[in-house]
Protein backbone atom coordinates (compact mmCIF):
# COMPACT_ATOMS: atom_id res chain seq x y z
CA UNK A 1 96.72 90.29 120.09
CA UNK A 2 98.36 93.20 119.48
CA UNK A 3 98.51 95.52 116.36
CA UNK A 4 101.28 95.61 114.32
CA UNK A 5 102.55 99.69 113.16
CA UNK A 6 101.02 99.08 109.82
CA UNK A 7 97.62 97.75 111.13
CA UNK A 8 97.75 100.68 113.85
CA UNK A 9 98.10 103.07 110.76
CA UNK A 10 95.33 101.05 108.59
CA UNK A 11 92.73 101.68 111.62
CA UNK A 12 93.56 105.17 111.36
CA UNK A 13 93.46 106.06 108.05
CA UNK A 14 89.61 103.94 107.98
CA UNK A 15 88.35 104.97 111.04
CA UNK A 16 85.89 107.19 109.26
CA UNK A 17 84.52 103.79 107.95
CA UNK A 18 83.61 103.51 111.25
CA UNK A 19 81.74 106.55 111.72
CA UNK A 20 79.78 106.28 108.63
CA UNK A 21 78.81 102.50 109.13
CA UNK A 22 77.75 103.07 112.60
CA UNK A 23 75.46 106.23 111.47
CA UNK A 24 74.06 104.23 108.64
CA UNK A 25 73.27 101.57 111.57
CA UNK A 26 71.26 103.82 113.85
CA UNK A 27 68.00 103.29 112.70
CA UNK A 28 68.55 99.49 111.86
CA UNK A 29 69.35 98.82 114.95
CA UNK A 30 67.77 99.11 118.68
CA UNK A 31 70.83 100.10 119.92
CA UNK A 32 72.01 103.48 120.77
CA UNK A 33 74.79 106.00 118.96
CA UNK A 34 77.48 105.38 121.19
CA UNK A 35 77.36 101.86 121.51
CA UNK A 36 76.79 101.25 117.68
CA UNK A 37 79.69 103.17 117.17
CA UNK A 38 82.09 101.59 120.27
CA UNK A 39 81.06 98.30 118.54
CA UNK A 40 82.61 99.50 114.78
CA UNK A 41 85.74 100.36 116.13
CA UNK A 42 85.73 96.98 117.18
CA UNK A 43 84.72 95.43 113.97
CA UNK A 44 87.41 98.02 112.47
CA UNK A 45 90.25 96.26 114.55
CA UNK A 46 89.11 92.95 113.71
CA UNK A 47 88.90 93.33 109.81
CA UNK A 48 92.20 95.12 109.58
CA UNK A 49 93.59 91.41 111.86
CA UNK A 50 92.02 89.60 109.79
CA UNK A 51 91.94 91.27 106.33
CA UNK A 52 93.51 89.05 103.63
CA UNK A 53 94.09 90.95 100.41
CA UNK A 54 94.73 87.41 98.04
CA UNK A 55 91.18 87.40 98.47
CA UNK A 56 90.23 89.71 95.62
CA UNK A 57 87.96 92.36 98.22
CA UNK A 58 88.57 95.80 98.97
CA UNK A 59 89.39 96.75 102.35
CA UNK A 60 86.45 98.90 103.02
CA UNK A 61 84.12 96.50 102.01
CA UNK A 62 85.29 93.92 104.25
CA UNK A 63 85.27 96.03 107.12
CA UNK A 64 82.01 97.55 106.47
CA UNK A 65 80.37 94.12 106.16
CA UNK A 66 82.60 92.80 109.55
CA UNK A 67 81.28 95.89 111.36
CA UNK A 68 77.85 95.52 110.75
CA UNK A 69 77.68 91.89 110.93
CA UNK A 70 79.21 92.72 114.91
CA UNK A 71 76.40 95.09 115.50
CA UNK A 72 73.55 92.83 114.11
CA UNK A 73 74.98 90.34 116.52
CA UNK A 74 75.26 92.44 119.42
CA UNK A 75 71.58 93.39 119.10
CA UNK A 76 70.05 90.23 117.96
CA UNK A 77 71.82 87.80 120.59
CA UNK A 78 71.37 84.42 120.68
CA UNK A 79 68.24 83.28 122.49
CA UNK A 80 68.60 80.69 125.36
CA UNK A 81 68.45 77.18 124.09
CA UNK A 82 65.28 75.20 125.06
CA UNK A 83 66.72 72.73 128.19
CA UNK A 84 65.49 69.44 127.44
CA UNK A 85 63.62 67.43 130.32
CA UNK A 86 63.60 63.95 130.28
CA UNK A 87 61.51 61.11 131.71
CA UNK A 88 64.16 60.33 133.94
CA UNK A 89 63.25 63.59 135.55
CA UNK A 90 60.24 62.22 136.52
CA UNK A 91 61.82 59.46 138.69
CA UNK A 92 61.13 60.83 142.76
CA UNK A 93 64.58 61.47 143.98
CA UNK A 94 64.51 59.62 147.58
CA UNK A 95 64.57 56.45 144.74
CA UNK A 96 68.11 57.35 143.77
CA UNK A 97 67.73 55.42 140.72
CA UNK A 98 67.26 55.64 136.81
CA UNK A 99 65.45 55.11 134.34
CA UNK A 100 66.90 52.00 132.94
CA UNK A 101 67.52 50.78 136.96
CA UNK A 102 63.71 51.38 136.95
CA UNK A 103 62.50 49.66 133.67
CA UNK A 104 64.39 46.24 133.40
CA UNK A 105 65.22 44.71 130.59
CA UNK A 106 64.50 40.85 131.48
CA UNK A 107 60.74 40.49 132.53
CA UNK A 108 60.24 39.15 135.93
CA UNK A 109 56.88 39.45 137.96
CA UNK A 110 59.28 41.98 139.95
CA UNK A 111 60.64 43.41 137.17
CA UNK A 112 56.77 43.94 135.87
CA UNK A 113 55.61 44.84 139.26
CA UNK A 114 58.12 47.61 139.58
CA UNK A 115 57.33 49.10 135.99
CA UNK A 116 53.61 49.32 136.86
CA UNK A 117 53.86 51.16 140.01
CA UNK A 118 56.62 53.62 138.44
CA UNK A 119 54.25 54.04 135.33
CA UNK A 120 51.26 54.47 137.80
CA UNK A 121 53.20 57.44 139.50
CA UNK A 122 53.56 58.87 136.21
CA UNK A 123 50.06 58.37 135.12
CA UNK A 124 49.00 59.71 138.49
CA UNK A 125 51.52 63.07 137.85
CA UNK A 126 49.87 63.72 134.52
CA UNK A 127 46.07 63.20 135.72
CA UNK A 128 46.96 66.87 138.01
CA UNK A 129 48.65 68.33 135.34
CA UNK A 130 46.76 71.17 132.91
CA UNK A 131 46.24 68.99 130.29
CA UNK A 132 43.12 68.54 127.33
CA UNK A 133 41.69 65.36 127.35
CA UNK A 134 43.39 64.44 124.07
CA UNK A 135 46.82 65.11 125.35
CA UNK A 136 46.50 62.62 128.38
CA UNK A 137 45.01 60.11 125.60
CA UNK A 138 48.45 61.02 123.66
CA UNK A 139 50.29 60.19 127.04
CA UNK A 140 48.58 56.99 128.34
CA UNK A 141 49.39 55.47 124.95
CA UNK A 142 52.84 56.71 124.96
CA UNK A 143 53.06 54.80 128.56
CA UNK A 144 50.68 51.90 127.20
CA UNK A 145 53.41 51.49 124.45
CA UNK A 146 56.46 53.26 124.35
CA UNK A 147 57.98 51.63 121.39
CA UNK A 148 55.87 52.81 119.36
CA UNK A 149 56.91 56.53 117.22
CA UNK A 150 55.14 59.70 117.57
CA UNK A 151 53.61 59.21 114.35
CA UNK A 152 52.17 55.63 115.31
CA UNK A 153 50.49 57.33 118.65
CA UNK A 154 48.88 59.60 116.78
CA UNK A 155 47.59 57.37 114.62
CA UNK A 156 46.02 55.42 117.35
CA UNK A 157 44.63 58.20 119.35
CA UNK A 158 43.37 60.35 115.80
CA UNK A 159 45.71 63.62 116.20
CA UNK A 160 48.83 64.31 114.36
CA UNK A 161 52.42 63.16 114.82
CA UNK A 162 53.03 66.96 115.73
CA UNK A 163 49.85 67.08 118.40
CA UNK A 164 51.92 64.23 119.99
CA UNK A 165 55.31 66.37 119.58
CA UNK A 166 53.79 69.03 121.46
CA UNK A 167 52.04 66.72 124.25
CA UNK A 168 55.79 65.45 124.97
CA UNK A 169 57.13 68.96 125.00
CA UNK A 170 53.72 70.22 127.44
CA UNK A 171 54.77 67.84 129.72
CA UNK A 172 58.32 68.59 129.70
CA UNK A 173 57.69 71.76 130.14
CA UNK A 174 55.15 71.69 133.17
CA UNK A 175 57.16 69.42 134.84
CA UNK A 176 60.27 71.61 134.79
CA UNK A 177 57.79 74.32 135.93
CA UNK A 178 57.30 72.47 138.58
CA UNK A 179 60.88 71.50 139.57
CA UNK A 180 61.78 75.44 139.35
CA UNK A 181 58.92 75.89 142.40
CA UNK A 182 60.09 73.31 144.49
């Protein structure tokens, strides 16, 4: 978007704003001088775009506040979301199946057959996994009986519903571990 002759004016007459909130920034923030500074004259811009006088504020204090809030953001970025892994995941590919294709939903002596070998490859995954004995309690009851909550597992096998959280998110996690060395 371009800037109008009035807003091109506005940035000049504040860009000392600029200067002074990006020296005030230096030792806030990990970043350096030059960058702090390239980054207000960017938050300058925006606040005079988006500046809306009805609002009651000063112009200086919303472009002091827009500028630093765009240099805490540029040196605090987001960190990576988690990627969820799923039991699914734990299906062998050469099946090309799913889950539910896997688990049925009617119970036939195939149907049962079929759950018990895929639940003995799991069982069978986790018993060479890094786990404490306590864990691969959490997960054989999980497998024994997975209607049942986090909080009822833990119950049964004498932890806490978030000992059973983290069991869930151990084995999520070594399993993607070992999908990212294959």
């Amino acid at each position: 978007m371009e800037l109008t002759t009035e807003q091109k004016q506005m940035v000049e007459d504040n860009i000392g704003l600029a200067y002074s909130t990006a020296l005030k920034m230096v030792t806030r923030s990990p970043l350096e001088y030059d960058d702090i500074l390239s980054i207000c004259f960017l938050g300058l811009i925006k606040a005079v775009q988006k500046f809306d006088p009805s609002k009651g504020f000063a112009f200086s204090t919303y472009a002091v506040s827009n500028m630093r809030w765009m240099v805490f953001k540029e040196a605090n970025p987001r960190k990576p979301q988690i990627k969820a892994s799923y039991f699914e995941d734990l299906i062998p590919t050469e099946w090309e199946s799913s889950w539910e294709n896997i688990i049925a939903d009617d119970s036939s002596l195939e149907d049962d057959l079929i759950d018990s070998i895929f639940i003995d490859q799991i069982r069978e995954k986790i018993n060479h996994m890094k786990l404490s004995p306590k864990s691969k309690e959490v997960l054989q009851v999980y497998f024994d009986y997975p209607e049942l909550t986090q909080e009822e597992v833990a119950k049964i096998v004498g932890c806490t519903q978030v000992t059973v959280s983290r069991t869930y998110k151990k084995l999520a996690e070594q399993y993607q571990a070992e999908m990212k060395a294959i």
